[in-house]
C-alpha atoms as a PDB file:
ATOM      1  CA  UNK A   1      91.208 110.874 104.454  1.00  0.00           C
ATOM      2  CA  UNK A   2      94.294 110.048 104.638  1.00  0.00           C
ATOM      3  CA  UNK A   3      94.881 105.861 102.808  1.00  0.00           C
ATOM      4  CA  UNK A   4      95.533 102.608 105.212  1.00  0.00           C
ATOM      5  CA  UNK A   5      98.366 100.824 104.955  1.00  0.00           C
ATOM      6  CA  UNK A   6      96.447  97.783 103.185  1.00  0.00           C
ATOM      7  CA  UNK A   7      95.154 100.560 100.181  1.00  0.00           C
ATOM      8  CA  UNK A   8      98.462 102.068 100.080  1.00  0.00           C
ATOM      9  CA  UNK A   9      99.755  98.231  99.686  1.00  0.00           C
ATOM     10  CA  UNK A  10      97.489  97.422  97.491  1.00  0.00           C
ATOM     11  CA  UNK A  11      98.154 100.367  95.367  1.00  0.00           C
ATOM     12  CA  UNK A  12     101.583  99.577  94.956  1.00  0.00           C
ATOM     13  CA  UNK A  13     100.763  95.581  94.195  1.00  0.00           C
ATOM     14  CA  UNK A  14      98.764  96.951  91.476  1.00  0.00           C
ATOM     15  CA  UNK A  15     101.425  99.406  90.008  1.00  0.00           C
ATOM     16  CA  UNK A  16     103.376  97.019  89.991  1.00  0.00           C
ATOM     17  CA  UNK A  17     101.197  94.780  87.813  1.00  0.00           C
ATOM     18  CA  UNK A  18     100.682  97.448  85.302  1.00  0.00           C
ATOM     19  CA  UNK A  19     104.302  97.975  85.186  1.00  0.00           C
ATOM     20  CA  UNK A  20     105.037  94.602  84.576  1.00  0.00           C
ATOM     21  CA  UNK A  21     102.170  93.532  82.212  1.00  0.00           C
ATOM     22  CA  UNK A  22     102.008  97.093  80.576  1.00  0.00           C
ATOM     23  CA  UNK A  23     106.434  96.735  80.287  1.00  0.00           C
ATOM     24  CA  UNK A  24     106.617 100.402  81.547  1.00  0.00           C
ATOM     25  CA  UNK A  25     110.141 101.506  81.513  1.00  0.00           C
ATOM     26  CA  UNK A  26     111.761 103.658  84.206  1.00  0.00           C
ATOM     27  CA  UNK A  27     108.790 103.669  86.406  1.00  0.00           C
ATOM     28  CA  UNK A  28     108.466 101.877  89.983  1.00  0.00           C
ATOM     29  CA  UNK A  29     105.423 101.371  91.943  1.00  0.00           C
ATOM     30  CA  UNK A  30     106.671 103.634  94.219  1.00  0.00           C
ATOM     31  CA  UNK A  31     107.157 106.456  91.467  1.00  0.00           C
ATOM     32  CA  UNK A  32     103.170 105.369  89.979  1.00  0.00           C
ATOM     33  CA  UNK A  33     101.175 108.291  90.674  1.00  0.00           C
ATOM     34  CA  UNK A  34      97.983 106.042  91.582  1.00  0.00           C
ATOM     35  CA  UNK A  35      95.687 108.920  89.858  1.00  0.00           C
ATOM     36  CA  UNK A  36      97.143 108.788  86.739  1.00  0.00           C
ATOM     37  CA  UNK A  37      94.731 108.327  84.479  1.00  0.00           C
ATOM     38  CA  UNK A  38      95.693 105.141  82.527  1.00  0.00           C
ATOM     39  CA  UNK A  39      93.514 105.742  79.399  1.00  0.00           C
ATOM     40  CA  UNK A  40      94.250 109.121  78.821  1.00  0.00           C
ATOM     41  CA  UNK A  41      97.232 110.167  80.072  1.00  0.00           C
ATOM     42  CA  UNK A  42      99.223 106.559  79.483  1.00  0.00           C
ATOM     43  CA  UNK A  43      97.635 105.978  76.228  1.00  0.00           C
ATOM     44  CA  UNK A  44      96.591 102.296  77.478  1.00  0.00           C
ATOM     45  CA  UNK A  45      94.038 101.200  75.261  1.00  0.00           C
ATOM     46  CA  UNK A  46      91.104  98.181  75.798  1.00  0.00           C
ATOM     47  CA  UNK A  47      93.380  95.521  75.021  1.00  0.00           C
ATOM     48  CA  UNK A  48      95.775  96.228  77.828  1.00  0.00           C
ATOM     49  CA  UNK A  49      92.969  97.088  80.458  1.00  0.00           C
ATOM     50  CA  UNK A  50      91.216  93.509  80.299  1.00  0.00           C
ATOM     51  CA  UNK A  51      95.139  91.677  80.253  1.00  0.00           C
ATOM     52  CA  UNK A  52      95.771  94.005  83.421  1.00  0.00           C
ATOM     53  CA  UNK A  53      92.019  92.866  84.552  1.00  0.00           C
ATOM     54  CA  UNK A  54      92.900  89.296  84.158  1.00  0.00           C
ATOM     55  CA  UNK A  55      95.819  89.344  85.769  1.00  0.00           C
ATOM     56  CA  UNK A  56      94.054  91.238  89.092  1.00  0.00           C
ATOM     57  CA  UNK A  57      91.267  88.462  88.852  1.00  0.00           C
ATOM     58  CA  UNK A  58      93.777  85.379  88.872  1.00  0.00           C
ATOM     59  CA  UNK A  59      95.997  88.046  91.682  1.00  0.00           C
ATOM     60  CA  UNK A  60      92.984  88.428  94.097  1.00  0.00           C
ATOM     61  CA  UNK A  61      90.499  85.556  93.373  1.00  0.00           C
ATOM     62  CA  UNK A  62      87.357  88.379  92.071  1.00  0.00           C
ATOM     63  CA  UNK A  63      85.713  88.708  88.938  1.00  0.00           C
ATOM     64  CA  UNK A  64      85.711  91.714  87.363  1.00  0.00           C
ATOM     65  CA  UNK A  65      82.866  92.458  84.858  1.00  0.00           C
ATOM     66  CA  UNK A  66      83.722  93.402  81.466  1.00  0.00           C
ATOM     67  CA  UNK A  67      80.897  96.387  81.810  1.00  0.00           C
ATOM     68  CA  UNK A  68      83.702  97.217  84.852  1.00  0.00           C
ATOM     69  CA  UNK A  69      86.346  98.160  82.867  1.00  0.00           C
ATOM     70  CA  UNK A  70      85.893 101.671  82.102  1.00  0.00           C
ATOM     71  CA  UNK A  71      85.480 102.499  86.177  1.00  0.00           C
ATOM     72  CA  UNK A  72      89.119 101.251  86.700  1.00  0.00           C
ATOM     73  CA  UNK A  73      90.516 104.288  85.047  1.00  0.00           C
ATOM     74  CA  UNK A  74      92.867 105.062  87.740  1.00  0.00           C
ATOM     75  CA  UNK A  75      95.220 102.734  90.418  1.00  0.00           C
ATOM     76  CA  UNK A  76      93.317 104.152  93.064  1.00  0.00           C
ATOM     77  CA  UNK A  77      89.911 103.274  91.507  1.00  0.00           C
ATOM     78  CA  UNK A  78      91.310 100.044  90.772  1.00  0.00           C
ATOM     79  CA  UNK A  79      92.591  99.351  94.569  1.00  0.00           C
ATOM     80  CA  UNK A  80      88.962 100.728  95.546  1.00  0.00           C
ATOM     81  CA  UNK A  81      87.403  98.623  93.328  1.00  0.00           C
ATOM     82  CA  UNK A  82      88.812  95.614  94.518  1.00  0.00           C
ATOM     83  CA  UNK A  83      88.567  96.172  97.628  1.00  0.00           C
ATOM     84  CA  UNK A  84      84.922  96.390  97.604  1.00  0.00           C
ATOM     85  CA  UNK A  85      84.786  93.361  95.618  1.00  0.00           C
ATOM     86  CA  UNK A  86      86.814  91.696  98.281  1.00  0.00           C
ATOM     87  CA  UNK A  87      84.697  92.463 101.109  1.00  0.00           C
ATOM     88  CA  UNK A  88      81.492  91.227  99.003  1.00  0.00           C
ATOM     89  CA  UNK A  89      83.254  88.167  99.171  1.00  0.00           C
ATOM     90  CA  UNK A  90      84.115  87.982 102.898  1.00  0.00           C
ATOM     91  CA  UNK A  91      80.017  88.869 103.097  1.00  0.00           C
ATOM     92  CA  UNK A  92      79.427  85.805 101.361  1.00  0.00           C
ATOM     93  CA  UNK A  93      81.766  83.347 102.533  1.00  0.00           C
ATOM     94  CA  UNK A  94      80.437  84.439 106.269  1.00  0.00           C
END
């Protein structure tokens, strides 16, 4: 299925985030493969993940749970995570 414009959106915002927070050099968010695997394949270790974590909480208003962090293993899994966390809002604020 082929990604919205919002996911694709989001994906960047979040690449870029990582980028930033992570100080990746010579990569874009446009250039972030979004299934990269950031544990494995960019060495990121626990430390890193819940700074990038905070960040998306104070970026999109959620809360991610600590017990969370080893789901968001990806930029995609991250984008879908938060977006499913930002519709449980909507739910609520309705």
């Amino acid at each position: 299925m082929p990604e919205s414009k919002e996911t694709r959106e989001r994906i960047l915002q979040i690449a870029s985030i990582i980028i930033e927070e992570l100080k990746l050099e010579e990569i874009t968010p446009e250039s972030f493969d979004p299934d990269l695997d950031l544990v494995d394949e960019l060495g990121v270790d626990s430390m890193d993940l819940a700074t990038v974590a905070l960040v998306l909480q104070d970026e999109y208003g959620v809360f991610i749970d600590e017990d969370d962090y080893p789901k968001l293993k990806t930029v995609r899994l991250i984008a879908e995570y938060l977006q499913s966390r930002l519709q449980g809002r909507k739910g609520k604020d309705a």
